[in-house]
C-alpha atoms as a PDB file:
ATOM      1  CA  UNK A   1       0.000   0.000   0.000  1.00  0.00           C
ATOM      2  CA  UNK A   2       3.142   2.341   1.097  1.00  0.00           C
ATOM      3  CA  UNK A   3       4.381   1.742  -2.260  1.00  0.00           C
ATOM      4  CA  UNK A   4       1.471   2.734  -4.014  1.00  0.00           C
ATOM      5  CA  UNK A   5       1.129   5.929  -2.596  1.00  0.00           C
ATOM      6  CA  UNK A   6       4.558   6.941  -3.386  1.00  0.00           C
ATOM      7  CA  UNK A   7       4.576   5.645  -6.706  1.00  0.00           C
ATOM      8  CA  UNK A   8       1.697   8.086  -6.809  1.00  0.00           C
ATOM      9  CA  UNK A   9       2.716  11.036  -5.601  1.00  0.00           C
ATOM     10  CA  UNK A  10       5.799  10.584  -8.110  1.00  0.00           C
ATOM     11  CA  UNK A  11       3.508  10.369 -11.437  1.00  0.00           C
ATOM     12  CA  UNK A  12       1.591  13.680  -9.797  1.00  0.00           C
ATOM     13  CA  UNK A  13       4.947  15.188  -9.156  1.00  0.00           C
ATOM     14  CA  UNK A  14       6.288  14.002 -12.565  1.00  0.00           C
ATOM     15  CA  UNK A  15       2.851  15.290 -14.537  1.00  0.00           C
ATOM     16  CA  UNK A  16       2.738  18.996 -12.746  1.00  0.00           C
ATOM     17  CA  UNK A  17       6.681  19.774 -13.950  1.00  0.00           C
ATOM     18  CA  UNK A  18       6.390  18.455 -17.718  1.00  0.00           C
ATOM     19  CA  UNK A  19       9.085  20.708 -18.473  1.00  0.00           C
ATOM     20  CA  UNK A  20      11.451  19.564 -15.626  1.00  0.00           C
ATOM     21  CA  UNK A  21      10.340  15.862 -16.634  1.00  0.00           C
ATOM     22  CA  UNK A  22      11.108  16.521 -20.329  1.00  0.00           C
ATOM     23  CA  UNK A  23      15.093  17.819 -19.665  1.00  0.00           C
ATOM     24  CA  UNK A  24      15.491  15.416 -17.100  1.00  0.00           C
ATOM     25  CA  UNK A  25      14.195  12.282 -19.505  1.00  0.00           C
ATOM     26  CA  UNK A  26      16.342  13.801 -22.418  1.00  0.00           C
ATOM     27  CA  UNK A  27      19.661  14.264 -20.448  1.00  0.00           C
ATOM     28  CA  UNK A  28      19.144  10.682 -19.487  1.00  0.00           C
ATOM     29  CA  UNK A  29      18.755   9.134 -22.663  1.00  0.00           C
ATOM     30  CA  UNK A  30      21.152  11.354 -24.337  1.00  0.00           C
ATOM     31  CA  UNK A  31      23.821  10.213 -21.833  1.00  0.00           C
ATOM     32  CA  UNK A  32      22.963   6.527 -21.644  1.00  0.00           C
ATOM     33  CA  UNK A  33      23.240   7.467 -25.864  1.00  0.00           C
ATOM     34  CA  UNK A  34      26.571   8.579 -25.215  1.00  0.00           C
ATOM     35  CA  UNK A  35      28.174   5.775 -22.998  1.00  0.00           C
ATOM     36  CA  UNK A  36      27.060   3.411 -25.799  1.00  0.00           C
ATOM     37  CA  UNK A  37      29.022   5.332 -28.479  1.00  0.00           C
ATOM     38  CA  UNK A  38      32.009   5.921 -26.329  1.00  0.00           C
ATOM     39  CA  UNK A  39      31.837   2.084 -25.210  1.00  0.00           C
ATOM     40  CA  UNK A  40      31.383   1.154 -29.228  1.00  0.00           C
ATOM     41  CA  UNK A  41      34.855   3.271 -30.065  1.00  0.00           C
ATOM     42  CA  UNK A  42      36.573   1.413 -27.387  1.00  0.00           C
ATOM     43  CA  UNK A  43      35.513  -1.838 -28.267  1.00  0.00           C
ATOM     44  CA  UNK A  44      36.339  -1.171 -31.953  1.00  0.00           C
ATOM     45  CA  UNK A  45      39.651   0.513 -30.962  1.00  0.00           C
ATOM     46  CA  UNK A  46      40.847  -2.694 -29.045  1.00  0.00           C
ATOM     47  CA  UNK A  47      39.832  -5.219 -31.761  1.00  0.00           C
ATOM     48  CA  UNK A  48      41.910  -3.148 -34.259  1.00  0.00           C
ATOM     49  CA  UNK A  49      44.464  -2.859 -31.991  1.00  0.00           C
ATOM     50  CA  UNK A  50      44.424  -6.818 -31.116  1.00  0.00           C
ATOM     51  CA  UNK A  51      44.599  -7.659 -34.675  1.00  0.00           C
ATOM     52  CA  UNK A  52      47.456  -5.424 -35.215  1.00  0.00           C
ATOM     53  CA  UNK A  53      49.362  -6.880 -32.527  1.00  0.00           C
ATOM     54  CA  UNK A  54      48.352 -10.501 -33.579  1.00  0.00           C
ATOM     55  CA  UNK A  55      49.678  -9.793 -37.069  1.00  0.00           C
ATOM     56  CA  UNK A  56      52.664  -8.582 -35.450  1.00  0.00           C
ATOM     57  CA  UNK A  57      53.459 -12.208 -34.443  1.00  0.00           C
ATOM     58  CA  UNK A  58      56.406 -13.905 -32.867  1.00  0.00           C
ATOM     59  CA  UNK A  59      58.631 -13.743 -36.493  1.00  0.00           C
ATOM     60  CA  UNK A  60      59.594 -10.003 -35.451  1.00  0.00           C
ATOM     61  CA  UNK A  61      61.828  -9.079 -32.666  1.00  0.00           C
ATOM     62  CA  UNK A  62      63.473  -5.471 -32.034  1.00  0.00           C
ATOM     63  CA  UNK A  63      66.840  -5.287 -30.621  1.00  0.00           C
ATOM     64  CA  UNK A  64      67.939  -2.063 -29.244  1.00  0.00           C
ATOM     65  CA  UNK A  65      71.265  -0.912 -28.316  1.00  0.00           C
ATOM     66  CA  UNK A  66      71.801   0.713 -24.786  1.00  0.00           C
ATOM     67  CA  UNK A  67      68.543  -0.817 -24.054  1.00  0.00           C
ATOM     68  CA  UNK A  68      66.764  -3.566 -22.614  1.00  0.00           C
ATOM     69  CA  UNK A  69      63.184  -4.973 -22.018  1.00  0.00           C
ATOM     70  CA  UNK A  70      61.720  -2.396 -20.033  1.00  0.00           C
ATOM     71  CA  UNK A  71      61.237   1.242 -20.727  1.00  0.00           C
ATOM     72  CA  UNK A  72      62.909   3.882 -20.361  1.00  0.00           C
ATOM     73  CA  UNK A  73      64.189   4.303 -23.906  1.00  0.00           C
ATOM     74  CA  UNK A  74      67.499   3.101 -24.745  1.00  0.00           C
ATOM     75  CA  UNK A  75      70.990   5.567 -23.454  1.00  0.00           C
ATOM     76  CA  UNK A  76      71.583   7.073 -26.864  1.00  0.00           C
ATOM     77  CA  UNK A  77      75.176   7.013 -26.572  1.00  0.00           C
ATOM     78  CA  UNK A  78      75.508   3.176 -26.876  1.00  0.00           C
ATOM     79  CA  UNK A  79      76.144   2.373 -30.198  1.00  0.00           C
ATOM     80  CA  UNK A  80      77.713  -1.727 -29.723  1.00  0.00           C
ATOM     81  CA  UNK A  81      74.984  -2.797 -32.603  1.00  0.00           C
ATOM     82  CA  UNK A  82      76.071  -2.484 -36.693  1.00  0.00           C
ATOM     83  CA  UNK A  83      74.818  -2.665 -39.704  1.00  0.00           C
ATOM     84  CA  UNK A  84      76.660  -6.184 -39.689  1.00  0.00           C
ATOM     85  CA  UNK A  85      74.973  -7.377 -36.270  1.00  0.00           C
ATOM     86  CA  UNK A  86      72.297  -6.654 -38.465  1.00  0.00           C
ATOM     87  CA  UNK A  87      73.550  -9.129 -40.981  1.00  0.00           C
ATOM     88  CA  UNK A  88      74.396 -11.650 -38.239  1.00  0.00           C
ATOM     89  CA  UNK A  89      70.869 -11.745 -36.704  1.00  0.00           C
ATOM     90  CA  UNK A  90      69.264 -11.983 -40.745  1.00  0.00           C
ATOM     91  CA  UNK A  91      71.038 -15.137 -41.944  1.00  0.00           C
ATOM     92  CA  UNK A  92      71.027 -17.036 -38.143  1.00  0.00           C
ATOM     93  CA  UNK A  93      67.683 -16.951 -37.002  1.00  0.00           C
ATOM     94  CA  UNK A  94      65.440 -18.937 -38.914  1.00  0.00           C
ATOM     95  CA  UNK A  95      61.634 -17.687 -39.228  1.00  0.00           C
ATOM     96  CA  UNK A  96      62.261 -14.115 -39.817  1.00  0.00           C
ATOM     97  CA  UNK A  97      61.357 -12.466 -42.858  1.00  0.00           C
ATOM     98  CA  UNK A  98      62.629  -9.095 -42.144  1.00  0.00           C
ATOM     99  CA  UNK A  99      65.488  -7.861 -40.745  1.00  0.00           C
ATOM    100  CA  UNK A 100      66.243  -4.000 -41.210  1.00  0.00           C
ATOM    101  CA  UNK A 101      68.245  -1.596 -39.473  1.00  0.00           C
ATOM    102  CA  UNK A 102      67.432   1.237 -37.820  1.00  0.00           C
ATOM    103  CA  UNK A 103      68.834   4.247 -35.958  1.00  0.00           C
ATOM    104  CA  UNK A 104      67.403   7.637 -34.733  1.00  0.00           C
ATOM    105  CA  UNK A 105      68.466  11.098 -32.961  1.00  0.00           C
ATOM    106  CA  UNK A 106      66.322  13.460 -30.570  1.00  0.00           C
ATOM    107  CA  UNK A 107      66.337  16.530 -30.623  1.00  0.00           C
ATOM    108  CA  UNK A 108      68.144  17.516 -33.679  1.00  0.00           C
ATOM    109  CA  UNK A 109      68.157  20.563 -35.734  1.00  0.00           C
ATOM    110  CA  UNK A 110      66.862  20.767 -38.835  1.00  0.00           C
ATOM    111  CA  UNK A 111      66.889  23.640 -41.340  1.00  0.00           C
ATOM    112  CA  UNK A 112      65.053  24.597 -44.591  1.00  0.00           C
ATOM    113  CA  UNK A 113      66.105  28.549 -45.628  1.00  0.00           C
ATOM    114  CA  UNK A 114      65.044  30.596 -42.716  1.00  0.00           C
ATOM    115  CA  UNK A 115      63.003  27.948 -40.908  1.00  0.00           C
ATOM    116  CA  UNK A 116      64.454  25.919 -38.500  1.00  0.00           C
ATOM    117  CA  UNK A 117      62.992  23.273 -35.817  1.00  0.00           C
ATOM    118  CA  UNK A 118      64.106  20.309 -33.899  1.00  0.00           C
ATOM    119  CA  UNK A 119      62.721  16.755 -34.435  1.00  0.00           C
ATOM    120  CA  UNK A 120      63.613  13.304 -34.228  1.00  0.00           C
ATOM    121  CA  UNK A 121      65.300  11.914 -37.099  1.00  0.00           C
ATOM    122  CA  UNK A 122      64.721   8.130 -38.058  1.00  0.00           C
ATOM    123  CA  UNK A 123      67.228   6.548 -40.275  1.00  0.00           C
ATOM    124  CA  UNK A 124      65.768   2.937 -41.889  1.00  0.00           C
ATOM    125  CA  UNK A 125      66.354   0.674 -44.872  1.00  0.00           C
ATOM    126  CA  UNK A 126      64.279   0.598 -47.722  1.00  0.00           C
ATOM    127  CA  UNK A 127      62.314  -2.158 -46.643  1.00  0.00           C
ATOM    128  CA  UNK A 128      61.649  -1.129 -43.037  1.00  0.00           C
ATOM    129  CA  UNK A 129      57.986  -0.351 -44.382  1.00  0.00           C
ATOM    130  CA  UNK A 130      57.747  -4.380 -44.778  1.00  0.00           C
ATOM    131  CA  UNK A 131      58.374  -5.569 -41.544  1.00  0.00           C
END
């Protein structure tokens, strides 16, 4: 009985501010609305992620001089890998399809005329685009 005459007074409540029902019923489905987009992106965004990363496979490895497995990035000023290390790693280890060689700076200057900016440069081999 107690909860009928609430659920009453709520409906007469609800029926005298029809303008104060109407924003309050349209900010809730609008943000339910929203949470289902947002939750859609993030679902899609992980499953293109996941297939990235499964494509990605156990055939590639990086090795990094100066670093290790962890972050930070690698010290900059170790430079104990080369271009035949490189070599090396392509014609021992079976299963890889792509070796290739790369190297980059922070920070560095570049300059076109009077503009000038710093940037990271990458330096790869042709096929880096491959692996």
């Amino acid at each position: 009985m107690r909860v009928l005459r609430i659920a009453g007074e709520g409906a007469q409540a609800l029926a005298a501010n029809k303008v104060r029902t109407f924003f309050m019923m349209t900010g809730t489905i609008v943000g339910i609305a929203a949470l289902t987009v947002i939750m859609a992106i993030g679902k899609g965004t992980e499953q293109k992620v996941r297939k990235r990363v499964e494509s990605f496979g156990p055939r590639a490895i990086m090795l990094i001089a100066g670093g290790g497995k962890d972050l930070p990035p690698p010290d900059m000023n170790v430079t104990t890998l080369r271009l035949e290390d490189a070599e090396a790693i392509r014609n021992e280890i079976e299963g890889l399809e792509i070796v290739t060689p790369q190297a980059w700076r922070f920070n560095m200057d570049l300059k076109h005329g009077a503009n000038q900016i710093q940037a990271v440069v990458w330096g790869v081999e042709p096929n880096w685009h491959d692996a």
